[in-house]
Protein backbone atom coordinates (compact mmCIF):
# COMPACT_ATOMS: atom_id res chain seq x y z
CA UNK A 1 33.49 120.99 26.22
CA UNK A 2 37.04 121.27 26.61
CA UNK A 3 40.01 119.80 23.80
CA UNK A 4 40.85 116.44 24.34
CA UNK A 5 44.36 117.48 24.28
CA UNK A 6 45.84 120.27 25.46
CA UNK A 7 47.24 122.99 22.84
CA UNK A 8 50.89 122.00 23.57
CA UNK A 9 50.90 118.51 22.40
CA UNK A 10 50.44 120.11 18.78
CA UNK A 11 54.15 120.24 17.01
CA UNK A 12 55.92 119.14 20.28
CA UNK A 13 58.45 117.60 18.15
CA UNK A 14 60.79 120.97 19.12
CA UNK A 15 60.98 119.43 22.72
CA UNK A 16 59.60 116.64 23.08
CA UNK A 17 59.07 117.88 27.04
CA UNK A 18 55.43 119.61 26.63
CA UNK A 19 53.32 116.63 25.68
CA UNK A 20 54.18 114.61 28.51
CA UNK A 21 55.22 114.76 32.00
CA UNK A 22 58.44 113.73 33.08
CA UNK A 23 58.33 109.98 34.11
CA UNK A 24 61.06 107.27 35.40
CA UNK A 25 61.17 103.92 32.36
CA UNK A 26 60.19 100.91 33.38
CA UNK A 27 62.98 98.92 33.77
CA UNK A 28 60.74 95.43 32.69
CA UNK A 29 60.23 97.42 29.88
CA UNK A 30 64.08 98.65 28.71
CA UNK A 31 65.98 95.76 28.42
CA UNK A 32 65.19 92.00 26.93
CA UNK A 33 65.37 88.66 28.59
CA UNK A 34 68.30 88.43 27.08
CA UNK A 35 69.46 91.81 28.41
CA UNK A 36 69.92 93.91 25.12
CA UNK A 37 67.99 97.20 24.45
CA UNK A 38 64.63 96.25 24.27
CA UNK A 39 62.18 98.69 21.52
CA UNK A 40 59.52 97.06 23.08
CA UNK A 41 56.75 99.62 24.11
CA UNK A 42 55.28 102.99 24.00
CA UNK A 43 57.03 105.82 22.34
CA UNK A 44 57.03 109.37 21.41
CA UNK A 45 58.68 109.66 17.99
CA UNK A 46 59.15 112.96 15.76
CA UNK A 47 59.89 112.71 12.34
CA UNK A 48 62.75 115.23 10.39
CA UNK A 49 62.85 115.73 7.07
CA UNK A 50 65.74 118.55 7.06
CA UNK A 51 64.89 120.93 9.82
CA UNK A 52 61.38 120.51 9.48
CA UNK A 53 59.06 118.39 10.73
CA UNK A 54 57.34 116.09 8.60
CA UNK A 55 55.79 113.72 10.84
CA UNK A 56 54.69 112.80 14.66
CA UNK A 57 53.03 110.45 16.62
CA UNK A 58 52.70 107.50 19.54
CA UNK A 59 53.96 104.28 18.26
CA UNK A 60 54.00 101.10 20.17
CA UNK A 61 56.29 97.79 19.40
CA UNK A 62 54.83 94.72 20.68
CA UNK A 63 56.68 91.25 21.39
CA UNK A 64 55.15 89.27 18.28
CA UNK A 65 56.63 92.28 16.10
CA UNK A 66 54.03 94.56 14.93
CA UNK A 67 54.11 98.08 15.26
CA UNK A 68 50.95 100.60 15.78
CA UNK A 69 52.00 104.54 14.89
CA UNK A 70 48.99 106.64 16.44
CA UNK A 71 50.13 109.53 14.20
CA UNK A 72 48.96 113.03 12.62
CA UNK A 73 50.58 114.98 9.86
CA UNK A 74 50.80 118.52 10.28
CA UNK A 75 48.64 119.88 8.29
CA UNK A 76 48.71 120.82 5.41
CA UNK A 77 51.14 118.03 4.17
CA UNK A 78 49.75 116.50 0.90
CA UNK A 79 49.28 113.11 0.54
CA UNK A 80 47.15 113.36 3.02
CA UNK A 81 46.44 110.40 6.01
CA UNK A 82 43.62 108.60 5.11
CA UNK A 83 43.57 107.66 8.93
CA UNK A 84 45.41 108.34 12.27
CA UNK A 85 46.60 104.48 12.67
CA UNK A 86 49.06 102.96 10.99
CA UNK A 87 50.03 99.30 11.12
CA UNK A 88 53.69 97.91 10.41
CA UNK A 89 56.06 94.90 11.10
CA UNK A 90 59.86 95.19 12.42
CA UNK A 91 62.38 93.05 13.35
CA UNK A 92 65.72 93.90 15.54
CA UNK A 93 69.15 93.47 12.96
CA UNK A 94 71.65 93.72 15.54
CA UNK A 95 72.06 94.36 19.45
CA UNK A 96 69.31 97.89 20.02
CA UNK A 97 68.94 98.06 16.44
CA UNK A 98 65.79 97.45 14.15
CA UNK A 99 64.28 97.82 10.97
CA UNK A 100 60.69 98.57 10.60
CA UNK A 101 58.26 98.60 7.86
CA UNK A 102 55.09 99.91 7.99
CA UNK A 103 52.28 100.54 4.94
CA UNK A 104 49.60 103.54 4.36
CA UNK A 105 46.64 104.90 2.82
CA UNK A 106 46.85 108.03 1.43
CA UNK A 107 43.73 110.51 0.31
CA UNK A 108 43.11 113.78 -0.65
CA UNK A 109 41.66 116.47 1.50
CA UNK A 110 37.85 115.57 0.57
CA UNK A 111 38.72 111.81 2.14
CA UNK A 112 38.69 110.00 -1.50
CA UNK A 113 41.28 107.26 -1.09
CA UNK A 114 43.95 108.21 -3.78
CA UNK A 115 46.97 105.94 -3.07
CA UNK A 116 49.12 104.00 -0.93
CA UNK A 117 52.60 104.34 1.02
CA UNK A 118 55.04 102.78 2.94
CA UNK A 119 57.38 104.26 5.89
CA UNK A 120 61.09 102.35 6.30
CA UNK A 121 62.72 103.01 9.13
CA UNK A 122 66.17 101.96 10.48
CA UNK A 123 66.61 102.94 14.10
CA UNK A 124 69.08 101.95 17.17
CA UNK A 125 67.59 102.32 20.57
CA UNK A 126 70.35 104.41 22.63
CA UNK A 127 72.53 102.07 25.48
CA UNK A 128 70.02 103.08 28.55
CA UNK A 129 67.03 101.99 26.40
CA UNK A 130 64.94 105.24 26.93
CA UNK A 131 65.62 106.63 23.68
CA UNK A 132 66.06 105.61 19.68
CA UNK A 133 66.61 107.56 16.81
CA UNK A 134 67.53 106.79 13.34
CA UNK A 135 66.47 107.28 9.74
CA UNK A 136 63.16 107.06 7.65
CA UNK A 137 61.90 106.90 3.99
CA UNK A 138 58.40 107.73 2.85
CA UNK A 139 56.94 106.75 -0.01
CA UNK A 140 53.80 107.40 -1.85
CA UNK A 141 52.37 105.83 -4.75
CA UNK A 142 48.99 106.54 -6.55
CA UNK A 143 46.56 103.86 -6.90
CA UNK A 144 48.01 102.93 -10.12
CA UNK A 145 51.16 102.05 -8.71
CA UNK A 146 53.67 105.54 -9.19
CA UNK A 147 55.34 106.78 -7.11
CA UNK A 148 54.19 110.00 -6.59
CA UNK A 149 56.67 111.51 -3.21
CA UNK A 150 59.88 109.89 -2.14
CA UNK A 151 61.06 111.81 1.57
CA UNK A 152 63.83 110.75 3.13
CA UNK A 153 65.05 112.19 6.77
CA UNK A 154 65.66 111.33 10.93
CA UNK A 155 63.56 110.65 13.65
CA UNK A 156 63.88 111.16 17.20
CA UNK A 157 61.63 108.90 19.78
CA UNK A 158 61.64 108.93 23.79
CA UNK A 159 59.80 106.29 25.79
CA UNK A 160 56.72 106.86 27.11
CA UNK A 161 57.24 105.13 31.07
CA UNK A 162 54.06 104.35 32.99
């Protein structure tokens, strides 16, 4: 049976290029009624915490303002996901800008739920709506309520056109 992915969509965050094929954006799909920058879709979006690369994944905004993040850690990056999906909120603060916020489970590498964490994100779509960038915080807590990992860094996202 043959992967359901092929080996260079792992760590693609380098380029961004490999995991999928060049396309044209949807214009319906760039800008708002109103015409600003819309983040309104699918995305490719790598994670930076310095130079390396703590996080990537698919994450789609929708118009009601919820956020999915179909995303894996590289492994091994303790605490681990207890899950692939993760479910957020966002909500634009200016023209192409945003701020997202989006809760976790965390567990440890035999599956046993062992905490909690939330990703913040502040991001600005660029002017020809096909890419955003920005900054992130991560934060873990234990299921007493610690925190137990505080990472701060960039992330880099490029629409993913039909």
């Amino acid at each position: 049976m043959a992967p359901l992915f092929p080996a260079a969509a792992h760590a693609a965050c380098d380029s961004l290029g490999p995991v999928l094929p060049p396309a044209v954006a949807n214009p319906a799909s760039v800008h708002s009624e109103d015409g600003q920058r819309s983040i309104i879709g699918l995305w490719h979006v790598c994670f930076y915490a310095g130079a390396t690369v703590f996080d990537e994944g698919f994450d789609t905004f929708s118009l009601g303002g919820t956020e999915v993040l179909n995303d894996t850690l590289p492994p091994p990056m303790p605490p681990y996901s207890a899950g692939f999906i993760c479910l957020g909120t966002f909500k634009p603060t200016g023209p192409g800008t945003y701020k997202l916020r989006h809760p976790f489970w965390t567990a440890d590498q035999t599956g046993a739920l062992v905490g909690t964490g939330v990703f913040l994100e502040e991001i600005t779509v660029a002017s020809g709506g096909d890419t955003y960038s920005g900054t992130f915080e991560s934060i873990t807590y234990d299921l007493s309520g610690n925190m137990t990992s505080d990472t701060t860094g960039t992330l880099h996202a490029e629409r993913v056109a039909p």
